[in-house]
N, C-alpha and C. Protein backbone atom coordinates (compact mmCIF):
# COMPACT_ATOMS: atom_id res chain seq x y z
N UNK A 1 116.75 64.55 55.37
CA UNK A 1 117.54 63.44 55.92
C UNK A 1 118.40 63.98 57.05
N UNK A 2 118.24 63.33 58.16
CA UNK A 2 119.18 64.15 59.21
C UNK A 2 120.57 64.05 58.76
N UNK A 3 121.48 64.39 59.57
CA UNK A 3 122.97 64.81 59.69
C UNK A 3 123.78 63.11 60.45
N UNK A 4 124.63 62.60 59.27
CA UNK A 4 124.94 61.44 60.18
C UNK A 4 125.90 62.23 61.65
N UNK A 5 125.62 61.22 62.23
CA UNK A 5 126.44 61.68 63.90
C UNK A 5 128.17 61.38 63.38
N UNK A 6 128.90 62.22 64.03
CA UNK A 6 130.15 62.46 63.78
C UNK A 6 130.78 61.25 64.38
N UNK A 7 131.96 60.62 63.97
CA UNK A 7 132.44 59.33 64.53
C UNK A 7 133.53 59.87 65.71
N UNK A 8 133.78 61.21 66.18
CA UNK A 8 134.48 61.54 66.84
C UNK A 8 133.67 62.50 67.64
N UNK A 9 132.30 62.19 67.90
CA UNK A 9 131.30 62.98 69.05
C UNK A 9 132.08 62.64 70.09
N UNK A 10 132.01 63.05 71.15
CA UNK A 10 131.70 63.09 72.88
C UNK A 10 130.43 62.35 73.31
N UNK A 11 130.51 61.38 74.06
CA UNK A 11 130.01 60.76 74.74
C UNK A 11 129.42 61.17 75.84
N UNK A 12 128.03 60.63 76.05
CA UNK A 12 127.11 61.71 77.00
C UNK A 12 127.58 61.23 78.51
N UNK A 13 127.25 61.97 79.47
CA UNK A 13 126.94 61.55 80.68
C UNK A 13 126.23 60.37 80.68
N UNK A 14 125.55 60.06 80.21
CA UNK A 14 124.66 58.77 80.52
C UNK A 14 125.72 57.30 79.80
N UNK A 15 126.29 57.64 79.08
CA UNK A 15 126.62 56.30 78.55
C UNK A 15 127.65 56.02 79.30
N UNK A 16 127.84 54.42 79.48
CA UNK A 16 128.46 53.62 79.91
C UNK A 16 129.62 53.68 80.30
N UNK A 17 130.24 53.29 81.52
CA UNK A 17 131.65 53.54 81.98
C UNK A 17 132.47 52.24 81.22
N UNK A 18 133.88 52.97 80.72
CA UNK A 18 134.67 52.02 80.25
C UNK A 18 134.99 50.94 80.78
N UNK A 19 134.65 49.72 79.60
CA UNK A 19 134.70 48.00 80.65
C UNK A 19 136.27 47.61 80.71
N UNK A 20 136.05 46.28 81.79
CA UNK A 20 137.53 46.28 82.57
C UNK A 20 138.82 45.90 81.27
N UNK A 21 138.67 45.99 79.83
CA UNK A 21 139.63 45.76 79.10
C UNK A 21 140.35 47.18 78.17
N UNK A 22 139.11 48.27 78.34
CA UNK A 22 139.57 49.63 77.91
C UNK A 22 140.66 49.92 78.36
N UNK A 23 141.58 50.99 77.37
CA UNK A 23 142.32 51.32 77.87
C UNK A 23 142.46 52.59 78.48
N UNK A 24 141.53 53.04 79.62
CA UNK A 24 141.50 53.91 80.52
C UNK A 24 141.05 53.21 81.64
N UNK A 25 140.36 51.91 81.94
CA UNK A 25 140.87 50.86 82.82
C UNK A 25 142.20 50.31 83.13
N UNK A 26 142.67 49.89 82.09
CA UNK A 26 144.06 49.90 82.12
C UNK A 26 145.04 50.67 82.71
N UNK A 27 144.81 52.37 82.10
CA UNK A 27 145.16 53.30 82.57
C UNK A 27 145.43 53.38 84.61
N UNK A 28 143.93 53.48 84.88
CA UNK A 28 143.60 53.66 85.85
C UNK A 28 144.20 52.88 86.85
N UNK A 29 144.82 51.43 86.88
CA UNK A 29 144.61 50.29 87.10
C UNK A 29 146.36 50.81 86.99
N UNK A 30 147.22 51.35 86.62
CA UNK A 30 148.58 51.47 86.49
C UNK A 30 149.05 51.81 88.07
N UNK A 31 148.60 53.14 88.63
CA UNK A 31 148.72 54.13 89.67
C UNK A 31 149.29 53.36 91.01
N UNK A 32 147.46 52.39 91.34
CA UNK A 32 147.65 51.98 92.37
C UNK A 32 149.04 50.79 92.29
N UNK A 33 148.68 49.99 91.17
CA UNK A 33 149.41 48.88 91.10
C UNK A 33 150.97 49.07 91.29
N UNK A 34 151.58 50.06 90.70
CA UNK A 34 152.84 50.88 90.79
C UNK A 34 153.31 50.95 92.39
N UNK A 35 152.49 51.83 92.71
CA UNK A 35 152.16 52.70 94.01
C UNK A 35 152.70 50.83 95.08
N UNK A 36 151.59 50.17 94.97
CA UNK A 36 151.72 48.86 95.83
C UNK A 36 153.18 47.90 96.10
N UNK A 37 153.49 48.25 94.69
CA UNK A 37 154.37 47.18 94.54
C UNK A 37 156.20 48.19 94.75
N UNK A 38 155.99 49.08 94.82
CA UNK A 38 156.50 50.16 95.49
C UNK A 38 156.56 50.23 96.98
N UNK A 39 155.91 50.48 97.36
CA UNK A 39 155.62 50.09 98.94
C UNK A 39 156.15 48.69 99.22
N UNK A 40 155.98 48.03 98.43
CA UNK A 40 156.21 46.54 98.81
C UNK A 40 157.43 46.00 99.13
N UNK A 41 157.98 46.19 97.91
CA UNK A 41 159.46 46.39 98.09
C UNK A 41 160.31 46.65 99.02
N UNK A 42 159.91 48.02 98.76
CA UNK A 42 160.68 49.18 100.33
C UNK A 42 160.45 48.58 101.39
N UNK A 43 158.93 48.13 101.84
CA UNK A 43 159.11 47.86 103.07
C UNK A 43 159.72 46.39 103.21
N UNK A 44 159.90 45.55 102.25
CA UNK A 44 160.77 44.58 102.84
C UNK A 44 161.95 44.17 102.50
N UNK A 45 162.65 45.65 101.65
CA UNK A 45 164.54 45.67 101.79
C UNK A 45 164.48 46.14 103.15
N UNK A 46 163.49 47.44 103.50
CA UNK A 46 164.18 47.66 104.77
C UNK A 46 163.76 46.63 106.25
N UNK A 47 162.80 45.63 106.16
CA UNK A 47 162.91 44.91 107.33
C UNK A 47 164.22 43.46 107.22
N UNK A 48 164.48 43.66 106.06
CA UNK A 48 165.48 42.83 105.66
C UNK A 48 166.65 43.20 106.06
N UNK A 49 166.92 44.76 105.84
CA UNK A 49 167.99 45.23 106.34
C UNK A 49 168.36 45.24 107.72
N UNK A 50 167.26 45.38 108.10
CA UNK A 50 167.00 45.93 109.79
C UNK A 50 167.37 44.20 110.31
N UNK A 51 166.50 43.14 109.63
CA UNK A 51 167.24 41.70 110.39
C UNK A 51 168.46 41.20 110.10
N UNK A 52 169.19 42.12 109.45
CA UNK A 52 170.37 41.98 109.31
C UNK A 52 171.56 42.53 109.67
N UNK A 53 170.90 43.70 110.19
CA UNK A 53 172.36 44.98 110.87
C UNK A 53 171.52 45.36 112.33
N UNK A 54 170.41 45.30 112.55
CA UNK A 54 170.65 45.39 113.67
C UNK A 54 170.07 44.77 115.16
N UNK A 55 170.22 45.07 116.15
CA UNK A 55 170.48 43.74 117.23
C UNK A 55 168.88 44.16 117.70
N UNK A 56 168.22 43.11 118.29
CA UNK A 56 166.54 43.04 118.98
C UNK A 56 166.83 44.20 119.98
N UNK A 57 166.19 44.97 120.25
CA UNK A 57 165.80 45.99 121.54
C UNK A 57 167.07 46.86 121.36
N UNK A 58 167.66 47.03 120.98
CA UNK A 58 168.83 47.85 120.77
C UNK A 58 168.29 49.05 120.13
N UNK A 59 168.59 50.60 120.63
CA UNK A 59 168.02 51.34 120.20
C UNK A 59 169.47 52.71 119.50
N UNK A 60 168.42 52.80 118.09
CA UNK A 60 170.16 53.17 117.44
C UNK A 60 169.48 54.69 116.59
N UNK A 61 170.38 55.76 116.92
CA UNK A 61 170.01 57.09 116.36
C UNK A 61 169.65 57.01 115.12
N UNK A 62 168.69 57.73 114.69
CA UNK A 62 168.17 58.25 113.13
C UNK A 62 168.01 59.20 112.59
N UNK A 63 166.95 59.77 113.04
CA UNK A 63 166.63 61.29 113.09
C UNK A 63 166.30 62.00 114.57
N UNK A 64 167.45 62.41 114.90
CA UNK A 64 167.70 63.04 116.35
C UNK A 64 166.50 63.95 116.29
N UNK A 65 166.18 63.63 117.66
CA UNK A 65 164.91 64.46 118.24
C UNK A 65 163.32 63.42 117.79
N UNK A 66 163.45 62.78 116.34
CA UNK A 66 162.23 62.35 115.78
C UNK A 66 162.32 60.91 115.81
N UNK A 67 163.27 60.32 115.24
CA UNK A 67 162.76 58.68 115.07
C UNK A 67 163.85 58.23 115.51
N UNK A 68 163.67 56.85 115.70
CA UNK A 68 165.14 55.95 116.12
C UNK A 68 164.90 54.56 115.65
N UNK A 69 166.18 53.96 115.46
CA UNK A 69 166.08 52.67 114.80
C UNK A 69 165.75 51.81 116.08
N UNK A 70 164.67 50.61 116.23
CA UNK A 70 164.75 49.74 117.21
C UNK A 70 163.63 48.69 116.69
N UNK A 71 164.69 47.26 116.31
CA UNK A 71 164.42 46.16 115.88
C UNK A 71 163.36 45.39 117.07
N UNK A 72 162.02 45.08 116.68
CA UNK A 72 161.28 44.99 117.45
C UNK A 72 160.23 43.53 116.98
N UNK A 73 160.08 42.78 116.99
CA UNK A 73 159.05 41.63 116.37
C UNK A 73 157.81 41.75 116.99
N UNK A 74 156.89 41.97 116.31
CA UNK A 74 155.71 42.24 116.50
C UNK A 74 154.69 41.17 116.01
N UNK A 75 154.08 40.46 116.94
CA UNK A 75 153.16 39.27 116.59
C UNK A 75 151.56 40.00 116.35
N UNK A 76 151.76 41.19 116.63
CA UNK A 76 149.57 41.52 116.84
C UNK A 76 149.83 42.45 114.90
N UNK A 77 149.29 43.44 115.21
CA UNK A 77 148.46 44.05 114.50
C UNK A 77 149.30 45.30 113.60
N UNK A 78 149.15 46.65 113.04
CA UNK A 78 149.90 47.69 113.26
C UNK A 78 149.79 48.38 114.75
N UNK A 79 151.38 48.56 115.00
CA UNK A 79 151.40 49.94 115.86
C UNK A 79 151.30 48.44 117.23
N UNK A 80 151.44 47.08 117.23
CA UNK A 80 151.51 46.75 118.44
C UNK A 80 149.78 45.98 119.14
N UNK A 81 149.18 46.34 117.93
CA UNK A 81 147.52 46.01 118.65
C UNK A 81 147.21 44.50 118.41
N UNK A 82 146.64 44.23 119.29
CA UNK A 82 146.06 42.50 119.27
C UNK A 82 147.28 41.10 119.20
N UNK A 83 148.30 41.87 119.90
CA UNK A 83 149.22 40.79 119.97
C UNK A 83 149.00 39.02 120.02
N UNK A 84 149.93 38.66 119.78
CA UNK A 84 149.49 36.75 119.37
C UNK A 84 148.45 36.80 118.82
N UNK A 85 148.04 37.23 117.57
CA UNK A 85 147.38 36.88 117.30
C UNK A 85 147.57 36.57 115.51
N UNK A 86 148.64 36.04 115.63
CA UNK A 86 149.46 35.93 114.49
C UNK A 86 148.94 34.96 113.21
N UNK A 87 148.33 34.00 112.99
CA UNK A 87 147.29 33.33 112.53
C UNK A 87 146.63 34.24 111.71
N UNK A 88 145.65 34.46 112.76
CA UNK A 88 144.10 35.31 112.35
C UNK A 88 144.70 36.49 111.65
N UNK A 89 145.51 36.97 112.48
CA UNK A 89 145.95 38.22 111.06
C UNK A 89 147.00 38.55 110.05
N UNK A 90 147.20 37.08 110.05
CA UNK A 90 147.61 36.21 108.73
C UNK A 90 146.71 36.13 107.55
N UNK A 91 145.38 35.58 107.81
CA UNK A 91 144.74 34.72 107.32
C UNK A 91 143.97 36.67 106.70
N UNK A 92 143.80 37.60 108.18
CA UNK A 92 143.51 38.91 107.90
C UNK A 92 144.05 39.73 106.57
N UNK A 93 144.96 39.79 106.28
CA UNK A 93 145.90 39.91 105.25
C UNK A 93 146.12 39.79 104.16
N UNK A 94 146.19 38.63 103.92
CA UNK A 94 145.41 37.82 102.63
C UNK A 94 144.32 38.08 102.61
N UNK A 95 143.75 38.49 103.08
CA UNK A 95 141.60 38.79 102.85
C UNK A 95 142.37 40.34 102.51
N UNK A 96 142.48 40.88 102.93
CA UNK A 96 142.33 42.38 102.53
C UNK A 96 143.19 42.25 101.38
N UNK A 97 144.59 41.98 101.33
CA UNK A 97 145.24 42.15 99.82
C UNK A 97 144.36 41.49 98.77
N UNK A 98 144.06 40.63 98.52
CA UNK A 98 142.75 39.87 97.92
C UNK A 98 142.03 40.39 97.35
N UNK A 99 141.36 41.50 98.37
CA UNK A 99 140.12 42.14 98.16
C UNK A 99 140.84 43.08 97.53
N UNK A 100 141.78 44.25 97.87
CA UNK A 100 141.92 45.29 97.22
C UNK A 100 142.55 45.32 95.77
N UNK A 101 142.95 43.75 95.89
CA UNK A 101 143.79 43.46 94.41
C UNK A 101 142.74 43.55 93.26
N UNK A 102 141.78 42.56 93.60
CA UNK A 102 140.34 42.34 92.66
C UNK A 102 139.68 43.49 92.51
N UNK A 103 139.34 44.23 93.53
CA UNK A 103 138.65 45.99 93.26
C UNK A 103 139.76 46.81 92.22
N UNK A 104 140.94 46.82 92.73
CA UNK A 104 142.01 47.31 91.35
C UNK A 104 141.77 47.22 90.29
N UNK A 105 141.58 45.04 89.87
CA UNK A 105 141.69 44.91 88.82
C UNK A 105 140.00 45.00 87.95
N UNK A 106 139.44 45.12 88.84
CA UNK A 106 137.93 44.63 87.98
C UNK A 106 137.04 46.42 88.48
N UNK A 107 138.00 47.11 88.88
CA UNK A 107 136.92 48.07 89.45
C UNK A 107 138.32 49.32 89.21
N UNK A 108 138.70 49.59 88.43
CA UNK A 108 139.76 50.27 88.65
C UNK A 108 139.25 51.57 89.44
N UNK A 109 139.84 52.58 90.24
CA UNK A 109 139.44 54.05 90.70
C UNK A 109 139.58 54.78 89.91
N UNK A 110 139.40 55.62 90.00
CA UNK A 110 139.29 57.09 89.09
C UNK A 110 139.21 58.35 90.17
N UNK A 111 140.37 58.87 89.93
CA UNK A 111 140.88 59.97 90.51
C UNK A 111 142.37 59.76 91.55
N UNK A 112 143.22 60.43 91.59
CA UNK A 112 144.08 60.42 92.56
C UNK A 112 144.48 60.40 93.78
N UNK A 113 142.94 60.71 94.47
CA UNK A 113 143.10 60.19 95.81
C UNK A 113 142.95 58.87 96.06
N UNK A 114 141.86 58.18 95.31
CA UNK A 114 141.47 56.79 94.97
C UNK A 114 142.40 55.72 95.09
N UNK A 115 143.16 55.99 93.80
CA UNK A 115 144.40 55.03 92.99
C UNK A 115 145.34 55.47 94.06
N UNK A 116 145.81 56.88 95.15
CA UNK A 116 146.77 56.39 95.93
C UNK A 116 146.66 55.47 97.25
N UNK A 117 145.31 55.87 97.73
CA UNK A 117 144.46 55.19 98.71
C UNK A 117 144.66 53.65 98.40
N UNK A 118 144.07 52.92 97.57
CA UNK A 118 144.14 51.55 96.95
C UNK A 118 145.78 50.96 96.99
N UNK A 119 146.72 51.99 96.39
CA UNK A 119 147.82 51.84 96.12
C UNK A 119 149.00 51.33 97.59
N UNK A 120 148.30 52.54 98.54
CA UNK A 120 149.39 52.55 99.92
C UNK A 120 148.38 51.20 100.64
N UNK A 121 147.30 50.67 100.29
CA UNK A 121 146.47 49.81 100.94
C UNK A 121 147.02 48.34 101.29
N UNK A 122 147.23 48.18 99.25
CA UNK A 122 147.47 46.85 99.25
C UNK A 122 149.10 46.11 99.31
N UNK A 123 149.57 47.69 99.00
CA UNK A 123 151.48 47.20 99.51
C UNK A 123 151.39 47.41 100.76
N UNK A 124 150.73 47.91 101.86
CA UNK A 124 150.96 47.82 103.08
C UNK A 124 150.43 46.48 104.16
N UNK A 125 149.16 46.10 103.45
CA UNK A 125 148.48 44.96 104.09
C UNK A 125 149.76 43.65 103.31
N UNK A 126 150.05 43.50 102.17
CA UNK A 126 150.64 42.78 101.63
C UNK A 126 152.15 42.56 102.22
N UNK A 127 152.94 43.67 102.57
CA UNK A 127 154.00 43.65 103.11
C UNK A 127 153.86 43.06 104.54
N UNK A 128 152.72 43.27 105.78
CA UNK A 128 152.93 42.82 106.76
C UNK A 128 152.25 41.38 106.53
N UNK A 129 151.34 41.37 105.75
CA UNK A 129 151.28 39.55 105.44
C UNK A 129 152.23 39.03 105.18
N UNK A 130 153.14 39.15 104.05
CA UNK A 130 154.29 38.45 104.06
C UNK A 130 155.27 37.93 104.90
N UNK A 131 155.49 38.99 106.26
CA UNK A 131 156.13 38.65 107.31
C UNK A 131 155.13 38.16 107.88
N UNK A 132 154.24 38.17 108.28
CA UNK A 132 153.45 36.97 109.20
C UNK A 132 153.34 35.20 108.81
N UNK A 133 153.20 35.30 107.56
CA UNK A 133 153.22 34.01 106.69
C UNK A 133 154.66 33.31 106.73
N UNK A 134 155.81 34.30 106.69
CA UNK A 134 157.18 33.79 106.62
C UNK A 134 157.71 33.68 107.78
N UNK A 135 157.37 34.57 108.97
CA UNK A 135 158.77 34.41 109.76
C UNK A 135 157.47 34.11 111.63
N UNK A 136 156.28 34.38 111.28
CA UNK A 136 155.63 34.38 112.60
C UNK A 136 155.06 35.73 112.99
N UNK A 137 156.07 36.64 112.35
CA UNK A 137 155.42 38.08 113.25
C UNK A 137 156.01 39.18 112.46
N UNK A 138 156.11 40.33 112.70
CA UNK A 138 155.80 41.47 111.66
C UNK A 138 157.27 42.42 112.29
N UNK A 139 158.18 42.57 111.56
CA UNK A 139 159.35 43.27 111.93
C UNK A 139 159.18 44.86 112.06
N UNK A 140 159.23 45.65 112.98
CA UNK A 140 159.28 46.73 113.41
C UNK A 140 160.16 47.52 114.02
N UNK A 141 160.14 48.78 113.11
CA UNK A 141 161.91 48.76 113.96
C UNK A 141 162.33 50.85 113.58
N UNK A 142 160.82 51.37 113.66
CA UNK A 142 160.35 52.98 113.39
C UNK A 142 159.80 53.29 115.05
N UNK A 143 161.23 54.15 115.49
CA UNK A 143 160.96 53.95 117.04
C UNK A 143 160.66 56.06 117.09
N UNK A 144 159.57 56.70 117.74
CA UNK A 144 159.27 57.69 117.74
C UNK A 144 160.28 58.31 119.00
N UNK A 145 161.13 59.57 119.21
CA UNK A 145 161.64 60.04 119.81
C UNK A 145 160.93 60.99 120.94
N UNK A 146 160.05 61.92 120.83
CA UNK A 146 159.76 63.39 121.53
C UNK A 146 158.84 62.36 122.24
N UNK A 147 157.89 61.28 121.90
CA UNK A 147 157.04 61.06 122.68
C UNK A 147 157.00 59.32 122.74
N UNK A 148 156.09 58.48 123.58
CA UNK A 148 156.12 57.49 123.50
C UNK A 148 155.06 56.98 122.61
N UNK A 149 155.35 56.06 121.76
CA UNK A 149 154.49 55.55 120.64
C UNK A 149 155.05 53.99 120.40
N UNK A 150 153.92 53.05 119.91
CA UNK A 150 154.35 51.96 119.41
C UNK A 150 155.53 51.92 118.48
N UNK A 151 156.45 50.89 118.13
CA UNK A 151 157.47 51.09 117.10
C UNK A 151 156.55 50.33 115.95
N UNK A 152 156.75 51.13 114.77
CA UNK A 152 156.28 50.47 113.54
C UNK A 152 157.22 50.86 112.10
N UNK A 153 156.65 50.40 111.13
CA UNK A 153 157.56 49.78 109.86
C UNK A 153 156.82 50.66 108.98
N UNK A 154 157.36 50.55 107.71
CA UNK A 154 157.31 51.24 106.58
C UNK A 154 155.63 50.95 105.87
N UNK A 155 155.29 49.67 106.07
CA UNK A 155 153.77 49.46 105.93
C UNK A 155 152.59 49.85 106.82
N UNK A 156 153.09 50.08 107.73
CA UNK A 156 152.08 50.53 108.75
C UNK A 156 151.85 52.01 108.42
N UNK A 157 153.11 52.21 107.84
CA UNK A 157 153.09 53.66 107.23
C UNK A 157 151.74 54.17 106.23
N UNK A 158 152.05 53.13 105.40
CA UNK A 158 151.34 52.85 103.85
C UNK A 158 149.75 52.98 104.34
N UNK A 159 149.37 52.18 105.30
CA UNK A 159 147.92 51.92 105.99
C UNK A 159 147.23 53.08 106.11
N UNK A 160 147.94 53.57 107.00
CA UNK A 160 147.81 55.00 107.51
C UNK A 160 147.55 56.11 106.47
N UNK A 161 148.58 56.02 105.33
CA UNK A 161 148.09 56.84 104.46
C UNK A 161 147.33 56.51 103.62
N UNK A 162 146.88 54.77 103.97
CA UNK A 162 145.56 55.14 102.80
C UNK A 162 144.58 55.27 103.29
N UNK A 163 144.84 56.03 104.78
CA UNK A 163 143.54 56.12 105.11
C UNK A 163 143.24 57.82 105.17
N UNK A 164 144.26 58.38 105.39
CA UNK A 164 144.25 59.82 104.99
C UNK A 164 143.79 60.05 103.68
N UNK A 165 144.28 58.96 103.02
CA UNK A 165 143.79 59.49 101.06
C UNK A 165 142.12 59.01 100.81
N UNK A 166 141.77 58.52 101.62
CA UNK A 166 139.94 58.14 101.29
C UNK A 166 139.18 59.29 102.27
N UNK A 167 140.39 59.77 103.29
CA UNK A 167 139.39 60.50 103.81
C UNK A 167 139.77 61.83 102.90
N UNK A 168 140.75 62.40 102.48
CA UNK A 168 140.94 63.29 101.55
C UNK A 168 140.15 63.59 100.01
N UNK A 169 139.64 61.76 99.53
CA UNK A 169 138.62 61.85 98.72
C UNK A 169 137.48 61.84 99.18
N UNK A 170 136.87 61.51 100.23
CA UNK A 170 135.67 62.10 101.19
C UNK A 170 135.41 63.85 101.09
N UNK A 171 136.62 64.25 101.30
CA UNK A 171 136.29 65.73 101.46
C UNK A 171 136.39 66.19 100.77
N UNK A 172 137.32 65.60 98.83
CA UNK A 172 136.95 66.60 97.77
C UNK A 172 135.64 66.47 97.25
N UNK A 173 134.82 64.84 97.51
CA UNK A 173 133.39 64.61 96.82
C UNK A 173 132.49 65.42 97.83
N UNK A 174 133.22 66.20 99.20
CA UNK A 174 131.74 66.62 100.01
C UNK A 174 132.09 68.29 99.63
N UNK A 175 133.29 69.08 98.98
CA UNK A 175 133.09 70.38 99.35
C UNK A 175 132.34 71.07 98.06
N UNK A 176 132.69 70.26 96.86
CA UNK A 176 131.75 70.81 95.65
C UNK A 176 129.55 70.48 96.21
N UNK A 177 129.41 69.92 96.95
CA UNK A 177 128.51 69.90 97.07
C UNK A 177 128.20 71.05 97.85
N UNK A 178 128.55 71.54 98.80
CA UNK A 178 128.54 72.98 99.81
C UNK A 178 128.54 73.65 98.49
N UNK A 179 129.72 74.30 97.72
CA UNK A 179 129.54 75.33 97.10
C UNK A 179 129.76 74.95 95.76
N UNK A 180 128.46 74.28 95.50
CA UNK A 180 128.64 73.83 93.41
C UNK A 180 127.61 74.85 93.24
N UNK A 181 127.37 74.34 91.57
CA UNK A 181 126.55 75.99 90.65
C UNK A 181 125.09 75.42 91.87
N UNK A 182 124.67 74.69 92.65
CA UNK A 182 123.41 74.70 92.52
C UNK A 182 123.03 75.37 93.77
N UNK A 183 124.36 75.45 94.78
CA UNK A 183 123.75 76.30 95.75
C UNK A 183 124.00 77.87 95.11
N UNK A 184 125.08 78.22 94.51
CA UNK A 184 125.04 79.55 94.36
C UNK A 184 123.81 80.00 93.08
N UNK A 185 123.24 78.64 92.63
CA UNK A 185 121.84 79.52 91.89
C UNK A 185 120.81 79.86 92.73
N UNK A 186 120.92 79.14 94.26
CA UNK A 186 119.58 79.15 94.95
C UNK A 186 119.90 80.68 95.60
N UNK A 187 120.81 80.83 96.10
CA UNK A 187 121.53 82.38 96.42
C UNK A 187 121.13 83.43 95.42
N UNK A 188 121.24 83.59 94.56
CA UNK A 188 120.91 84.09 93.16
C UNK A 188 119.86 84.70 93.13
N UNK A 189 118.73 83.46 92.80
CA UNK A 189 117.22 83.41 93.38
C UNK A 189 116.60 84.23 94.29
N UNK A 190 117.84 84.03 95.81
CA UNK A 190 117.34 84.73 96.78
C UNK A 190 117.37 86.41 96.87
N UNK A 191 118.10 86.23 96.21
CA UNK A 191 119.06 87.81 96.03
C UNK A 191 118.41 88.00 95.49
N UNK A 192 117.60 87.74 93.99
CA UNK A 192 116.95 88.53 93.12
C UNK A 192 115.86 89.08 93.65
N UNK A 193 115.30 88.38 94.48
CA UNK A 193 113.88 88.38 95.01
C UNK A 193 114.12 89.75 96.45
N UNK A 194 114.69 90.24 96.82
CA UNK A 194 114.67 90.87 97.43
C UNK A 194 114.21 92.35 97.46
N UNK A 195 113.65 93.24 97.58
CA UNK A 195 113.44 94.75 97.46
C UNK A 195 112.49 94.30 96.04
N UNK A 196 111.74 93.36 96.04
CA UNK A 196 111.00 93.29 94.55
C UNK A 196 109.42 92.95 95.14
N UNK A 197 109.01 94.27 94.57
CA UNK A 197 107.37 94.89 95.24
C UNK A 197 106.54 93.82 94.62
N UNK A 198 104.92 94.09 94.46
CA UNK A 198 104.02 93.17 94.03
C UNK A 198 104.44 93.54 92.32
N UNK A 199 104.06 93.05 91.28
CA UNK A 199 104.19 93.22 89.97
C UNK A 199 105.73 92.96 89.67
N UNK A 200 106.48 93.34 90.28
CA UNK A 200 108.24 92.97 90.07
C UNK A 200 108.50 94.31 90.01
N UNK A 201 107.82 95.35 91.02
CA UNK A 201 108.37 96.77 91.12
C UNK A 201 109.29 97.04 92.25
N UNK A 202 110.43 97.31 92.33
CA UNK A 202 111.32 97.57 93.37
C UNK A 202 111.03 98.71 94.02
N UNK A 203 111.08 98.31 95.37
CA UNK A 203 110.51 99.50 96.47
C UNK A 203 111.31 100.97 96.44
């Protein structure tokens, strides 16, 4: 009679990824959501603050040499792109928070570049929707010092880094492939085979 299977085995590679009510969905599904609503916040005490203390085009010290405060309304895009076009990337906004909300909830990520990527995504698209929907245009007021650059906000921030964090999980899923066990067995292989005569007699 075989051996009953242990009720506390390990689960193979092949079986099934945990469905969206497990609690390592759940788990997973914490990070970004945190992460978003974090971002969210922040960025709109501080455009709140900023329409409240300080004056349009007025440019006010921050970090000498690096940033400066300058209250700026921005109708286009991040960073100043596609101006008037306040509508469409309204309507833009809501499509992407939307989308990244539902991939969160029905697709959670797995791994930490993932869940922060997702995380800085949807509080950043979400924060400048909100000002487009409420006031017409997108408050900006992150003015660069040493060089000339668009002025932008705390979400444009968020964007940006979730785009560093997908490309950061791009490059941890591409470097185990360069050097995983399967190239250094083919190396191995090669190596063995070297100085090895007819019969497997070394020269």
């Amino acid at each position: 009679m075989p051996d009953p299977i242990p009720s506390n085995a390990t689960t193979s590679p092949d079986s099934p990824a945990p469905g969206p009510g497990s609690p390592r969905s759940r788990s997973d599904r914490g990070l970004p959501l945190l992460l978003a609503l974090t971002v969210l916040v922040a960025d709109q005490w501080s455009k709140s603050w900023v329409l409240s203390h300080l004056e349009p085009g007025r440019s006010y010290p921050f970090l000498p040499g690096l940033l400066a405060l300058q209250r700026v309304s921005n109708t286009g895009a991040a960073f100043s792109l596609f101006r008037d076009s306040v509508q469409v990337l309204a309507v833009v906004s809501l499509a992407v928070s939307a989308a990244v909300l539902l991939w969160i909830l029905w697709k959670p990520p797995h791994g930490l570049w993932p869940s922060l990527a997702l995380g800085f995504l949807l509080g950043g698209a979400a924060g400048n929707g909100l000002d487009r929907w409420n006031h017409g245009a997108v408050t900006d007021f992150l003015a660069t010092m040493p060089f000339s650059f668009p002025v932008f906000n705390l979400a444009d921030v968020a964007i940006n880094l979730a785009v560093a964090c997908f490309a950061l999980d791009q490059l941890a899923a591409f470097l185990p492939r360069r050097s995983g066990p399967g190239s250094s067995r083919s190396r191995g292989r090669q190596g063995s085979g070297r100085g090895a005569g007819p019969g497997g007699s070394h020269g």
